[in-house]
N, C-alpha and C. Protein backbone atom coordinates (compact mmCIF):
# COMPACT_ATOMS: atom_id res chain seq x y z
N UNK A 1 -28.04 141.23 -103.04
CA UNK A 1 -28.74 141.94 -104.11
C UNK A 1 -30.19 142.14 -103.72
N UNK A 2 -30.72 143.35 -103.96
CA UNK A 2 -32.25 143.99 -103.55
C UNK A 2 -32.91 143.83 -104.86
N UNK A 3 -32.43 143.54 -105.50
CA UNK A 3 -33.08 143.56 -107.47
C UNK A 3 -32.39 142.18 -108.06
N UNK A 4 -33.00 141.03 -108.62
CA UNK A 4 -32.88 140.00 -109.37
C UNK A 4 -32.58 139.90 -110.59
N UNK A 5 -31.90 139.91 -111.48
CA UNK A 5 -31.76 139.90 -112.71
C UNK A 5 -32.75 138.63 -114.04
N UNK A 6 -33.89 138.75 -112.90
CA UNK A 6 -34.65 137.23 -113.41
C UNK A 6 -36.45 138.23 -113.33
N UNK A 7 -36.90 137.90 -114.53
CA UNK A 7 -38.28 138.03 -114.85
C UNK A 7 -39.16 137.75 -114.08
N UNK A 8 -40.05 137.94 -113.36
CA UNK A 8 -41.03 137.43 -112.87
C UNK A 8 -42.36 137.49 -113.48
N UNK A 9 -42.30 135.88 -113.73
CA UNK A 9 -43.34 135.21 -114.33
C UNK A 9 -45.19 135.40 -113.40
N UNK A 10 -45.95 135.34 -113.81
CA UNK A 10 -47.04 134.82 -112.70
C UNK A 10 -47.77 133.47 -113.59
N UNK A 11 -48.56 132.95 -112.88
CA UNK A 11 -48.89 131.60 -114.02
C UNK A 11 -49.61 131.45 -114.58
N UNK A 12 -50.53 132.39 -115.12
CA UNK A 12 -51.32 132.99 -116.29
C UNK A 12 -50.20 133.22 -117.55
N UNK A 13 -49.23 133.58 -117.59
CA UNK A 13 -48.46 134.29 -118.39
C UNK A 13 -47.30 133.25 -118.42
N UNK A 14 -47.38 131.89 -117.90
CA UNK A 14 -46.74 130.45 -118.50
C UNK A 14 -46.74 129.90 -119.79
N UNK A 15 -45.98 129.78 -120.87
CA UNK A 15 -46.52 128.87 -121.41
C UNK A 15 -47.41 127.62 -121.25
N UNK A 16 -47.76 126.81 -121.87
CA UNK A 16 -49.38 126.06 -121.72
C UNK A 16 -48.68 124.90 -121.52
N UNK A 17 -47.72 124.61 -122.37
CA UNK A 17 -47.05 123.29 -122.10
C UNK A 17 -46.08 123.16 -120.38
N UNK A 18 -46.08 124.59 -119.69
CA UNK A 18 -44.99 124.89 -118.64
C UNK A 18 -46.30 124.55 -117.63
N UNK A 19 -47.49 125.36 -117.80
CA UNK A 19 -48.24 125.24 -116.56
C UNK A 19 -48.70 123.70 -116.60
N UNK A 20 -48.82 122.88 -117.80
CA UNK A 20 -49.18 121.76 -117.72
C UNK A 20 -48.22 120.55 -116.03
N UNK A 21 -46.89 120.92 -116.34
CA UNK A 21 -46.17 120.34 -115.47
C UNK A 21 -45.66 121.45 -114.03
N UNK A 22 -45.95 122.46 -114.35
CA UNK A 22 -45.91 123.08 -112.86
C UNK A 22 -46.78 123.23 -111.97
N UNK A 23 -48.09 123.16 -112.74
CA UNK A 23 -49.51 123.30 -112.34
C UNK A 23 -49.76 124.49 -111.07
N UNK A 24 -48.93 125.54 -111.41
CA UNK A 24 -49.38 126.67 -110.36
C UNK A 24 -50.74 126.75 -109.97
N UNK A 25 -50.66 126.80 -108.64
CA UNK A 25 -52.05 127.33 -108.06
C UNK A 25 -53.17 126.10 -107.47
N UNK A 26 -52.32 124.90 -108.47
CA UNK A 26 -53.40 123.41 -108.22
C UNK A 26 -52.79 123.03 -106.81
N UNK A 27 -53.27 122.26 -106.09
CA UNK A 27 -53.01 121.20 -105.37
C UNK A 27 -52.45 120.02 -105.38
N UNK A 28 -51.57 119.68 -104.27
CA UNK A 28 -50.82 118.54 -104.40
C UNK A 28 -51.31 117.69 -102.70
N UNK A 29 -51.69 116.80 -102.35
CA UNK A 29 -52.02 116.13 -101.19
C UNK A 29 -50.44 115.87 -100.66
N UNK A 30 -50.37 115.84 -99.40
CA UNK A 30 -49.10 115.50 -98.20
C UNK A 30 -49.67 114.21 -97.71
N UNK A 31 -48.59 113.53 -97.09
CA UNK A 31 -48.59 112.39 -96.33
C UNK A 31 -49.96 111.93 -95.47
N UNK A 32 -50.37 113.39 -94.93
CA UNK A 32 -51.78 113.17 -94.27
C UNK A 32 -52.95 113.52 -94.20
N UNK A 33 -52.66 113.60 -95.96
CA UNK A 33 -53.97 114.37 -96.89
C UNK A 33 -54.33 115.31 -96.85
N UNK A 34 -53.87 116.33 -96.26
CA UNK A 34 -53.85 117.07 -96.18
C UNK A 34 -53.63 118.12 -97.89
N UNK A 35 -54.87 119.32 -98.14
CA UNK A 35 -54.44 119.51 -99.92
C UNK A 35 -53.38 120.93 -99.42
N UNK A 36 -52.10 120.78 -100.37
CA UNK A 36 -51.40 122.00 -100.16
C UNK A 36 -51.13 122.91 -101.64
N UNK A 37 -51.09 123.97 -101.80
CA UNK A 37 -51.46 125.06 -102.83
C UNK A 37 -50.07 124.75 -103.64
N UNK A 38 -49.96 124.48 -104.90
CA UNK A 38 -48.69 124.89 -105.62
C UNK A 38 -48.29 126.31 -105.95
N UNK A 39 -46.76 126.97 -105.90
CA UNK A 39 -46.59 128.24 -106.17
C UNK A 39 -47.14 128.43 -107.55
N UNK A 40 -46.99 130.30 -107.48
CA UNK A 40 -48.00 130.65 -108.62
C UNK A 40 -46.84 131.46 -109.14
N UNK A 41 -45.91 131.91 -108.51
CA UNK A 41 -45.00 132.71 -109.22
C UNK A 41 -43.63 132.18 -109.33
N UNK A 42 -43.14 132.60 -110.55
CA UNK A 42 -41.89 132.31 -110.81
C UNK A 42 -40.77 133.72 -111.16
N UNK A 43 -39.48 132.79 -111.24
CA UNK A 43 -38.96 133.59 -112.06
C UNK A 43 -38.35 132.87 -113.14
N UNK A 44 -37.95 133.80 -114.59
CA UNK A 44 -37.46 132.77 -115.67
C UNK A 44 -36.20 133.00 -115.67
N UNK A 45 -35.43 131.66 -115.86
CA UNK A 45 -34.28 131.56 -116.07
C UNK A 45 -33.98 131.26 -117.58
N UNK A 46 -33.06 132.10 -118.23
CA UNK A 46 -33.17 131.86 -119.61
C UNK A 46 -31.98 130.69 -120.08
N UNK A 47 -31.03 130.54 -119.67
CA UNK A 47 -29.70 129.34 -119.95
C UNK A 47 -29.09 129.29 -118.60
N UNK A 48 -28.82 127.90 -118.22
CA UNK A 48 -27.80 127.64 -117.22
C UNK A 48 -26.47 128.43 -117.01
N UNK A 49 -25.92 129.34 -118.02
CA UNK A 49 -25.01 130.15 -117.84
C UNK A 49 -25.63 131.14 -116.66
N UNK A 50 -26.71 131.66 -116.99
CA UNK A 50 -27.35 132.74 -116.24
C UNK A 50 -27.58 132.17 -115.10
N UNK A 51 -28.12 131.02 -115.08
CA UNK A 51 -28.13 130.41 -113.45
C UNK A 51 -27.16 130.43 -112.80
N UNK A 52 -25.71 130.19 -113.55
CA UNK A 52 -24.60 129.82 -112.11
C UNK A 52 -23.59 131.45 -112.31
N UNK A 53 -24.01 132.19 -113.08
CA UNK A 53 -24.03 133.55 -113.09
C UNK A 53 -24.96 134.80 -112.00
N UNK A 54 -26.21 134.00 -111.15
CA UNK A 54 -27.06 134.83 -110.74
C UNK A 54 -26.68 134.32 -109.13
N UNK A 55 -25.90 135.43 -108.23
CA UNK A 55 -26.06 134.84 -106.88
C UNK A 55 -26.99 135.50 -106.42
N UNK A 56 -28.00 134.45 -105.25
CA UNK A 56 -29.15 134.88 -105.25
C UNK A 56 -28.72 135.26 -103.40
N UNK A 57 -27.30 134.71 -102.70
CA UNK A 57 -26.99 134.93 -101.61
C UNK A 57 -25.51 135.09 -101.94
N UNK A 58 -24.53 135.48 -100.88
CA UNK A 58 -23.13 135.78 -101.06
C UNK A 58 -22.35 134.38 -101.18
N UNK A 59 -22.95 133.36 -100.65
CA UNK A 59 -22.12 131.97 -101.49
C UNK A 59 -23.55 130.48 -102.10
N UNK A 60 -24.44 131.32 -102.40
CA UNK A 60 -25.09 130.52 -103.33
C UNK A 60 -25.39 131.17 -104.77
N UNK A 61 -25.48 130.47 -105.51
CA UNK A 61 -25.47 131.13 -107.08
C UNK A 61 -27.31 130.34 -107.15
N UNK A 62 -27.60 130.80 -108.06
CA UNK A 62 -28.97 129.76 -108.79
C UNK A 62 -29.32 128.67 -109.10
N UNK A 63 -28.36 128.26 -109.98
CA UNK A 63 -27.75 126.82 -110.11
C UNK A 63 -27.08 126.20 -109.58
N UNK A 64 -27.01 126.11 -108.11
CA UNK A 64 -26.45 124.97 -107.02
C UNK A 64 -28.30 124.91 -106.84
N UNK A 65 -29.27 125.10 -107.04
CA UNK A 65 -30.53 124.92 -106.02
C UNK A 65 -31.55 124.46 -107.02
N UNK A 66 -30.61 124.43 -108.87
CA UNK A 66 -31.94 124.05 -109.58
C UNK A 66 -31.19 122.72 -110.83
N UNK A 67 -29.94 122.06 -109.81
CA UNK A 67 -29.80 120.75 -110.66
C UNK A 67 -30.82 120.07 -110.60
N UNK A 68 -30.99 118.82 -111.44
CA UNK A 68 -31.45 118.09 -111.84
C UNK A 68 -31.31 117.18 -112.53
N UNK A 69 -31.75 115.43 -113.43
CA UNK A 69 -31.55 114.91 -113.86
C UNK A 69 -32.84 114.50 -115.37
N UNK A 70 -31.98 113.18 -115.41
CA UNK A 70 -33.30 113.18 -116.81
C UNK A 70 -34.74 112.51 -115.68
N UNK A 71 -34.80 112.22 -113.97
CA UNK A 71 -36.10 112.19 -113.83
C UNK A 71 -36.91 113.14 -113.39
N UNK A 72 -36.23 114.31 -114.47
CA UNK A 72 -36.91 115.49 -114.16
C UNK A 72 -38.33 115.53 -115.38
N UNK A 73 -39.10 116.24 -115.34
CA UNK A 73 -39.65 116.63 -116.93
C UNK A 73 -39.26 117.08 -118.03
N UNK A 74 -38.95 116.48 -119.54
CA UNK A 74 -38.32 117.49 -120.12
C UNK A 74 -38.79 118.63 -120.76
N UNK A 75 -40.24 119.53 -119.80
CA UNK A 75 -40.71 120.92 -119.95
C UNK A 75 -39.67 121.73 -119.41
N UNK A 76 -39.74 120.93 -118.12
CA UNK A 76 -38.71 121.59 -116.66
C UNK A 76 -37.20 121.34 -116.67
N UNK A 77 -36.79 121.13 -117.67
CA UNK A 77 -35.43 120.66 -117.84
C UNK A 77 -34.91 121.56 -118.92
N UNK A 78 -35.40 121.78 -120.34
CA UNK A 78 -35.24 122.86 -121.15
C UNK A 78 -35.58 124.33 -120.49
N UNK A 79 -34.58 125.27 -121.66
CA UNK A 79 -34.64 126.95 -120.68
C UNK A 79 -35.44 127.14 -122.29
N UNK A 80 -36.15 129.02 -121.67
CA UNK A 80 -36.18 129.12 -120.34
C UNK A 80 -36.91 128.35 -119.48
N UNK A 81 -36.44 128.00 -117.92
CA UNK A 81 -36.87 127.25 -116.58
C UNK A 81 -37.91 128.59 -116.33
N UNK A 82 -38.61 127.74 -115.01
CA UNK A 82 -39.28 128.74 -114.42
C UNK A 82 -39.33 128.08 -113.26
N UNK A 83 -38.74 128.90 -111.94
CA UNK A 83 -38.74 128.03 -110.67
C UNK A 83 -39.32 128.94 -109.99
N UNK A 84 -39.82 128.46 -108.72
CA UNK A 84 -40.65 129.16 -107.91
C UNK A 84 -39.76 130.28 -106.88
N UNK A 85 -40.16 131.63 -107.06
CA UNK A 85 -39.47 133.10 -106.14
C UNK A 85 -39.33 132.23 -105.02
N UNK A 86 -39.32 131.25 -103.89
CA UNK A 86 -38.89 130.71 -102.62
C UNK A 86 -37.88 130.19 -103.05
N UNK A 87 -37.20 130.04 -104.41
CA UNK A 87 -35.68 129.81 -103.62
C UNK A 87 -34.67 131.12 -103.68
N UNK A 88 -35.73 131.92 -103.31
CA UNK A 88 -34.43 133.25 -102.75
C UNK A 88 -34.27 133.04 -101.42
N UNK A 89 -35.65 132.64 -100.81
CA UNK A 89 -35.76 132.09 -99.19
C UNK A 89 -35.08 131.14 -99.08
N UNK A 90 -34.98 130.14 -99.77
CA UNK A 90 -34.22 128.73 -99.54
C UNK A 90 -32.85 129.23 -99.85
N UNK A 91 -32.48 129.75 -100.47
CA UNK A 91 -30.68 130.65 -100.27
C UNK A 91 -30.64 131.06 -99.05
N UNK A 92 -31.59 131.86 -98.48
CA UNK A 92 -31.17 132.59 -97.61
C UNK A 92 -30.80 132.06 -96.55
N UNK A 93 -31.74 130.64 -96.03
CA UNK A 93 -31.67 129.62 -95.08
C UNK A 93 -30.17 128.93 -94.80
N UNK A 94 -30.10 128.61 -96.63
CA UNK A 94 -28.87 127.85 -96.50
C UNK A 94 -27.82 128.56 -95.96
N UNK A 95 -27.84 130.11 -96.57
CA UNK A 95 -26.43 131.56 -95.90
C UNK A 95 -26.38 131.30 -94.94
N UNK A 96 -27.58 130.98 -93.56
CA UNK A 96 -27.45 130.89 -92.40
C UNK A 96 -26.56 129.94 -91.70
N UNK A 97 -26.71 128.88 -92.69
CA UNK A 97 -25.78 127.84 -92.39
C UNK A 97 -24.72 127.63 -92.87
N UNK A 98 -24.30 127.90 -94.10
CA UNK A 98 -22.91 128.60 -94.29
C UNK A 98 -22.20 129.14 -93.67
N UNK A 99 -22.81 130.38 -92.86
CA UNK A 99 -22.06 131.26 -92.46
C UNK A 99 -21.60 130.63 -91.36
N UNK A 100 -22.43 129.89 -90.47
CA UNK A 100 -21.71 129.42 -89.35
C UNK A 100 -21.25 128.00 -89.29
N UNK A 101 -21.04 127.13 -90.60
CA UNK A 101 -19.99 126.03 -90.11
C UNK A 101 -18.42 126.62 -91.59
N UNK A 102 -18.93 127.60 -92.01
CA UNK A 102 -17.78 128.65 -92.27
C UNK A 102 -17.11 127.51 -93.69
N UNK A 103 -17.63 127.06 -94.23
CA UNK A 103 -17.15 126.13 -95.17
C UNK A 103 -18.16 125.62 -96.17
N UNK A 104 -18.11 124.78 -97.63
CA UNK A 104 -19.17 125.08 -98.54
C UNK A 104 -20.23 124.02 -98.44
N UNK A 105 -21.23 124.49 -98.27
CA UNK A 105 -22.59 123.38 -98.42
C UNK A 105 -23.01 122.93 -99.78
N UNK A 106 -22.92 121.52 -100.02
CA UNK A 106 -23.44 121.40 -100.96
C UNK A 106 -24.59 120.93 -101.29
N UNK A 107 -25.78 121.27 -102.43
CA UNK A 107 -26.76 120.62 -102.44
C UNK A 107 -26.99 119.54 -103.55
N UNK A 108 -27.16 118.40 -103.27
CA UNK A 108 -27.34 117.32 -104.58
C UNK A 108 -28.28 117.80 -105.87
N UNK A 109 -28.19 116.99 -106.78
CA UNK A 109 -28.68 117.15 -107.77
C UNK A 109 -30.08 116.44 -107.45
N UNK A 110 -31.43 116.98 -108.35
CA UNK A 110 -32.37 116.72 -107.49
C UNK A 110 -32.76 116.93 -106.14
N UNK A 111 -31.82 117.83 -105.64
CA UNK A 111 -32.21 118.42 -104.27
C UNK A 111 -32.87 119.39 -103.48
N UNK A 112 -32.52 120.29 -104.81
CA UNK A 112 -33.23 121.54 -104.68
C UNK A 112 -34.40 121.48 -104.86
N UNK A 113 -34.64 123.03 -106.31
CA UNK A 113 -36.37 122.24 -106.46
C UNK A 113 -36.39 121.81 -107.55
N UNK A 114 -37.16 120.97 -107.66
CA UNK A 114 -37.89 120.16 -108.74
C UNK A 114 -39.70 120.18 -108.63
N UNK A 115 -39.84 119.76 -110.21
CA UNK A 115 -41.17 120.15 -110.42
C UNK A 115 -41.97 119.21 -110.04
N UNK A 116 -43.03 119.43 -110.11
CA UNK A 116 -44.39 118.35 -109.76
C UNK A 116 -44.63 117.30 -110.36
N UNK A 117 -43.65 117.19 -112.03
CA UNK A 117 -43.66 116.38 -112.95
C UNK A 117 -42.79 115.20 -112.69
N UNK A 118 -41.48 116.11 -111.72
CA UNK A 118 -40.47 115.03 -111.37
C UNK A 118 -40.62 114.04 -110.86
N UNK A 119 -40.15 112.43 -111.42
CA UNK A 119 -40.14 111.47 -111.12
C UNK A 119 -40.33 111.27 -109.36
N UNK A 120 -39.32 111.64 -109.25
CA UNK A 120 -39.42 111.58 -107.33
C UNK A 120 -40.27 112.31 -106.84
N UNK A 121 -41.19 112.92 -107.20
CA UNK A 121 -41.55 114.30 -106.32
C UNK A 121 -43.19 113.51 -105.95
N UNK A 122 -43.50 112.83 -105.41
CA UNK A 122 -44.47 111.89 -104.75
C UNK A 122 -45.15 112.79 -103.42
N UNK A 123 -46.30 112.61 -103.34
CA UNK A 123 -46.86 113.09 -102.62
C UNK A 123 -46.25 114.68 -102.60
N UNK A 124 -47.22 115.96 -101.82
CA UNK A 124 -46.45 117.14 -101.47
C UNK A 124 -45.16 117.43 -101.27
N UNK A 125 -43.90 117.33 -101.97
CA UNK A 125 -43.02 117.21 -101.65
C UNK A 125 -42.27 118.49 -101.33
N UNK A 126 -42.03 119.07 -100.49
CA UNK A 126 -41.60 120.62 -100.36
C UNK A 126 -40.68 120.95 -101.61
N UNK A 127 -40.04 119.97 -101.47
CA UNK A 127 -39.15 120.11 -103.00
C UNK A 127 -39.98 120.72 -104.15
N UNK A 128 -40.90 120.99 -104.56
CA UNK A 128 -41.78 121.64 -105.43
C UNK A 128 -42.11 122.75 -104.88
N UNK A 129 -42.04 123.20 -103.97
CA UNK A 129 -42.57 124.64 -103.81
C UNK A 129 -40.69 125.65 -103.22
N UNK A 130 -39.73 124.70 -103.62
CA UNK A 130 -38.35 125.02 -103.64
C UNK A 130 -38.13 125.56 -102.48
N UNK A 131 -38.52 124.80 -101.60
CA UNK A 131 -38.38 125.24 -100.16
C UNK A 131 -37.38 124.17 -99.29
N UNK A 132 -37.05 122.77 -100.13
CA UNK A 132 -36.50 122.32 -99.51
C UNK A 132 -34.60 121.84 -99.90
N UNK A 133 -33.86 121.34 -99.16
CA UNK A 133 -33.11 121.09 -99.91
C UNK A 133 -31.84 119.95 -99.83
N UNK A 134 -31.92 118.35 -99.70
CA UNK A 134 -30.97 117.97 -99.53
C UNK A 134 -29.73 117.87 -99.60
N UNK A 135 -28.95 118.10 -98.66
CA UNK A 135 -27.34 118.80 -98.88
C UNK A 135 -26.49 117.24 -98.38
N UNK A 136 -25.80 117.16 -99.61
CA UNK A 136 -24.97 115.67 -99.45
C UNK A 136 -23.37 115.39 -98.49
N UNK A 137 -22.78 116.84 -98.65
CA UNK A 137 -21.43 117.17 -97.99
C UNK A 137 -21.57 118.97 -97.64
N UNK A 138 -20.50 119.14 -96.49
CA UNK A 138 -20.61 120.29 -96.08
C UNK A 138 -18.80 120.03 -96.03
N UNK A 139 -18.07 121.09 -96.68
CA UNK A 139 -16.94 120.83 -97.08
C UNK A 139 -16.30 120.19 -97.53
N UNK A 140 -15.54 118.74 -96.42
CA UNK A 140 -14.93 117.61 -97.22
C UNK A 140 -15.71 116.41 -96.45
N UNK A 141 -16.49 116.98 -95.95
CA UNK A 141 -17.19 115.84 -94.65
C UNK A 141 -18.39 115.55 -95.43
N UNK A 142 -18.63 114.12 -95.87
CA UNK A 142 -19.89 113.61 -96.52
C UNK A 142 -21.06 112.84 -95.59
N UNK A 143 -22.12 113.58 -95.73
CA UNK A 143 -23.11 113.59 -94.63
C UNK A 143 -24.20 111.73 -94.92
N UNK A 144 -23.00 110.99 -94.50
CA UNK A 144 -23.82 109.67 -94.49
C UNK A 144 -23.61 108.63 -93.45
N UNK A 145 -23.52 109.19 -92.52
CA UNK A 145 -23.57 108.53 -90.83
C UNK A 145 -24.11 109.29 -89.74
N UNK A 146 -25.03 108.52 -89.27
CA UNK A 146 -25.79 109.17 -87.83
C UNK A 146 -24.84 110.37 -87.44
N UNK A 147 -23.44 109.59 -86.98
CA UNK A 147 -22.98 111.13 -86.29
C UNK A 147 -22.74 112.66 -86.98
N UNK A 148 -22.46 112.42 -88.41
CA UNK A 148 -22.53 113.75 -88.86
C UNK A 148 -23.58 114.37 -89.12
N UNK A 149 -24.65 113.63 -89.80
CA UNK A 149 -25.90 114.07 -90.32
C UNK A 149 -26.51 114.83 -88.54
N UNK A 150 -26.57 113.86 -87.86
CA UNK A 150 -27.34 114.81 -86.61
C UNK A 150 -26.69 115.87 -86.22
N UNK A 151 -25.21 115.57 -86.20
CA UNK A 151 -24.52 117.05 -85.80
C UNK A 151 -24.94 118.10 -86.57
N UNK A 152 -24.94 118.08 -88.34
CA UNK A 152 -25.58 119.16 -88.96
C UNK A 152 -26.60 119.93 -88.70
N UNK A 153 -27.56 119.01 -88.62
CA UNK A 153 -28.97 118.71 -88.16
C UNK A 153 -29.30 119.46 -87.13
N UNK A 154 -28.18 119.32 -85.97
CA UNK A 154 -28.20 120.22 -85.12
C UNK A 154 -27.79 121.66 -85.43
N UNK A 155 -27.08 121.71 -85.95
CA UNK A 155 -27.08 122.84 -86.69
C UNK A 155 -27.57 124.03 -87.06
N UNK A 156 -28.23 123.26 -87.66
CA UNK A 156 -29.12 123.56 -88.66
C UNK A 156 -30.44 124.36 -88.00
N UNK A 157 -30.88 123.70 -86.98
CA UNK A 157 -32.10 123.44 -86.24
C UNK A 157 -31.74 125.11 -85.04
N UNK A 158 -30.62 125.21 -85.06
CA UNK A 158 -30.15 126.55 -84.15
C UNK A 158 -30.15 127.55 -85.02
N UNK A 159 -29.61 127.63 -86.04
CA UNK A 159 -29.15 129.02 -87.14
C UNK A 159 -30.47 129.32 -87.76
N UNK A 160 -31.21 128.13 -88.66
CA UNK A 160 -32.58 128.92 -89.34
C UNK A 160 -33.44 128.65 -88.63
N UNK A 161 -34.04 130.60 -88.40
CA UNK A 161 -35.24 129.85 -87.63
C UNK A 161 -36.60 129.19 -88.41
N UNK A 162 -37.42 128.40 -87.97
CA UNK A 162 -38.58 127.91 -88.02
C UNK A 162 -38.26 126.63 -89.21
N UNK A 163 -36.80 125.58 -89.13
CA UNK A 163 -36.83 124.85 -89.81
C UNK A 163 -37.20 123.45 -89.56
N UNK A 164 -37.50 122.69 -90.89
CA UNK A 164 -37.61 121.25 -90.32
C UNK A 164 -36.76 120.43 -91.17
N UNK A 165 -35.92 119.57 -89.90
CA UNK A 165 -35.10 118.54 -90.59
C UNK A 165 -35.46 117.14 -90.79
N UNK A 166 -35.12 116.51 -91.90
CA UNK A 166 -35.64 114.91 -91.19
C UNK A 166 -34.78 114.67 -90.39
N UNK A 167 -35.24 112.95 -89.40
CA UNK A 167 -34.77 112.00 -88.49
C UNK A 167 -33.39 111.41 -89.65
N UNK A 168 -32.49 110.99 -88.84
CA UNK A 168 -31.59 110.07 -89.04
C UNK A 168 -32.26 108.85 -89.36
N UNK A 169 -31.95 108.14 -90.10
CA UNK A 169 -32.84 106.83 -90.33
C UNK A 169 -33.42 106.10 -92.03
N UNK A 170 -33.58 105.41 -92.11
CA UNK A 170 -34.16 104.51 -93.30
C UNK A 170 -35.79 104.43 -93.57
N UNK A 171 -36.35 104.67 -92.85
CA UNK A 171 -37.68 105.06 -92.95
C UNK A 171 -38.23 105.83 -93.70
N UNK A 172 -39.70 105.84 -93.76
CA UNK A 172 -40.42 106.66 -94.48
C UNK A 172 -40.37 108.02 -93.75
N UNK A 173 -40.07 108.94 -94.70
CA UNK A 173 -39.73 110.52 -93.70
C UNK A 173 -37.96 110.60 -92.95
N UNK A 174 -37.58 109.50 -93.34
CA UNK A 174 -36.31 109.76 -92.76
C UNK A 174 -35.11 109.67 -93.72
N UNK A 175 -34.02 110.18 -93.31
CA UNK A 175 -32.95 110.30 -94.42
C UNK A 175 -31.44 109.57 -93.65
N UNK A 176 -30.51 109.08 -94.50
CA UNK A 176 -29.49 108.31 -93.92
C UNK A 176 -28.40 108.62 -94.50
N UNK A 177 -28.27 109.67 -95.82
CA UNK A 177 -27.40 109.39 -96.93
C UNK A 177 -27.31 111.11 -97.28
N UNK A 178 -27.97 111.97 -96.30
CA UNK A 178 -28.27 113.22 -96.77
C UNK A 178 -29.18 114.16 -95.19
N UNK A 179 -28.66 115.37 -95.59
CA UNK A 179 -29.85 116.40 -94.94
C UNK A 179 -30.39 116.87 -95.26
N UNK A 180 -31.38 116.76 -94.46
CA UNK A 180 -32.94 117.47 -95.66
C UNK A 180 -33.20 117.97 -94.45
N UNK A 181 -33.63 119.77 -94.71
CA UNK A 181 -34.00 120.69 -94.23
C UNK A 181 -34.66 121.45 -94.97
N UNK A 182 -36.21 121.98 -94.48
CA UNK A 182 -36.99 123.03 -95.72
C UNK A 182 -37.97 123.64 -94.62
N UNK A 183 -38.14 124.98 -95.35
CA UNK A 183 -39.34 125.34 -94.71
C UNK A 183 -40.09 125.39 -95.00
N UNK A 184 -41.24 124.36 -95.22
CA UNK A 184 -42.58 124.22 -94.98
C UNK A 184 -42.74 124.53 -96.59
N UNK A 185 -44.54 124.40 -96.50
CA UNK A 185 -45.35 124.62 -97.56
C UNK A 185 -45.76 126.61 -97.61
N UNK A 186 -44.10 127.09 -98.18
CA UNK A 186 -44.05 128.41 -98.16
C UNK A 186 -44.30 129.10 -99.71
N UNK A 187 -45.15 130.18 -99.72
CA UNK A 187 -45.53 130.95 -101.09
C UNK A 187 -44.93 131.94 -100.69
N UNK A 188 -43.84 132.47 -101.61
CA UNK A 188 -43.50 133.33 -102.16
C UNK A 188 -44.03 134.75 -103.04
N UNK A 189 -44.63 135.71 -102.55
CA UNK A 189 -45.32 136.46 -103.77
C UNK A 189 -44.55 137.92 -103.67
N UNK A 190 -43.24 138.14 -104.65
CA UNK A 190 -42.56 139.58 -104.48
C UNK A 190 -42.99 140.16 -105.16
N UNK A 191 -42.75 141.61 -104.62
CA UNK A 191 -43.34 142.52 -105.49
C UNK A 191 -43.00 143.19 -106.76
N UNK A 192 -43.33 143.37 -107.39
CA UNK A 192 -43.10 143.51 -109.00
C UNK A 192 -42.81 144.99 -109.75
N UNK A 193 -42.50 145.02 -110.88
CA UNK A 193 -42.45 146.35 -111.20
C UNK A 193 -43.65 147.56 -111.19
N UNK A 194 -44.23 146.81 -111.36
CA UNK A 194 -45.83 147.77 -111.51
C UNK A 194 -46.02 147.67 -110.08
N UNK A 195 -46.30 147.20 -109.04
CA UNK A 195 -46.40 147.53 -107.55
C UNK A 195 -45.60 148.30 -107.28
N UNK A 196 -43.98 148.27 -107.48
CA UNK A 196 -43.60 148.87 -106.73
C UNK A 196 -42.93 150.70 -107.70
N UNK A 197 -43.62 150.35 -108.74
CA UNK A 197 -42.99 151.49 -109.43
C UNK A 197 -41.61 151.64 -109.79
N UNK A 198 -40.62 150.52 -109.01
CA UNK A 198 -39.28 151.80 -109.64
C UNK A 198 -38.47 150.80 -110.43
N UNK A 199 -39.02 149.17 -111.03
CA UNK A 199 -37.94 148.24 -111.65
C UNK A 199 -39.00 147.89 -112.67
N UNK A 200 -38.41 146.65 -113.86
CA UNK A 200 -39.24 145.61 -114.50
C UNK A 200 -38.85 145.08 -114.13
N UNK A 201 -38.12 144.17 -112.95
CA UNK A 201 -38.07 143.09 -112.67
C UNK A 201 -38.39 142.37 -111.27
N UNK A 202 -38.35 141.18 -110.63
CA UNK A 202 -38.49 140.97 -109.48
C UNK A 202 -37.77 141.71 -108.53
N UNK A 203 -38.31 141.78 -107.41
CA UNK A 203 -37.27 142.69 -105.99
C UNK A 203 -37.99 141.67 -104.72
C-alpha cells in the first residue's frame, strides 16, 4: 500500500495528556550519553480492530508491532494510540526477513514499540522511536538458544541492510531468550496531504 489508512498526527496537534508520555521532539540519553531526539510524528490508530485490520507490509498487519502490556502507560495503552510513522520502516525490515526464511516471524508483546512512559523502556531505547523489534519464534522454532538465535541473527544481518542485532548472551546489551534487531535512532517524517496535494492522509 502507497496510502495508509491512518491520520497523521504531528506533535503540536497531540493531545496534552498524549505528548505528556510521548514527549515528541524531547530527548532521551543512550547508554553513552549520548542525547537522542524523540519522534515527532505519528499516526493515529483509532481501535485495535483497525490495527490488526491495517497491513502496513504483505505479512505484517499493525498490531503484531504495537502489543503491549499493563507496563505500558495507560495514555499509550487506550485508543486512539499514536505510534511513531517508523514502524512502516520497521515492517518493511521485518518483510525482508520473512520473505527469506519463508515462514511467520513473530514479534513479542512489548517488542515492538512502546512509549517513553513504558516501564521497560530505560535509557534510549530504540523501542520508542519503533524502530526496534524483539521477535520470540520464527515459525515453530523458538528463538532461545545460542544456535538458533545466531543463525537468525545471521540472517538477519544479510537481508536488511544497515541493521543491528544484539550478541547472544545475558549481559547488558545482550539477549538470550529473543532477537532484537532495529535500525537505529531513525525519524520518520512522510509526506502529508497538504505537501503532497493529492490525499488527507499519510503516504
Amino acid at each position: 500500500m502507497s496510502v495508509l489508512p491512518l491520520p497523521l498526527v504531528r506533535a503540536d496537534d497531540l493531545p496534552r495528556e498524549i505528548r505528556q508520555v510521548l514527549r515528541p521532539g524531547e530527548t532521551l540519553q543512550d547508554r553513552s550519553g549520548t542525547a537522542r531526539v524523540l519522534p515527532s510524528s505519528f499516526l493515529r490508530v483509532d481501535s485495535w480492530r483497525q490495527a490488526q485490520e491495517t497491513p502496513l507490509t504483505p505479512h505484517f498487519t499493525l498490531s503484531e508491532l504495537i502489543g503491549v502490556d499493563v507496563r505500558e502507560a495507560p495514555q499509550a495503552r487506550s485508543y486512539p494510540r499514536y505510534v511513531p510513522c517508523t514502524l512502516v520502516l520497521l515492517a518493511s525490515a521485518l518483510e525482508l526477513l520473512r520473505l527469506d526464511v519463508d515462514t511467520y516471524v513473530h514479534v513479542a508483546a512489548n517488542g515492538g514499540y512502546r512509549s517513553p512512559g513504558h516501564a521497560l523502556s530505560r535509557h534510549a531505547s530504540r523501542h520508542c522511536w519503533g524502530t526496534a523489534a524483539n521477535i520470540y519464534r520464527i515459525g515453530d522454532t523458538y528463538l532461545d538458544s545460542r544456535e538458533e538465535i545466531e543463525k537468525y541473527a545471521a540472517i538477519a544481518r544479510r537481508v536488511i541492510p544497515g541493521v543491528w542485532v544484539r550478541p547472544y548472551g545475558q549481559g547488558e546489551g545482550e539477549a538470550d531468550d529473543h532477537l532484537h534487531i532495529d535500525l537505529g535512532y531513525t525519524v520518520f517524517e512522510p509526506v502529508n496531504a497538504q505537501e503532497s496535494g493529492k490525499s488527507t492522509e499519510a503516504s
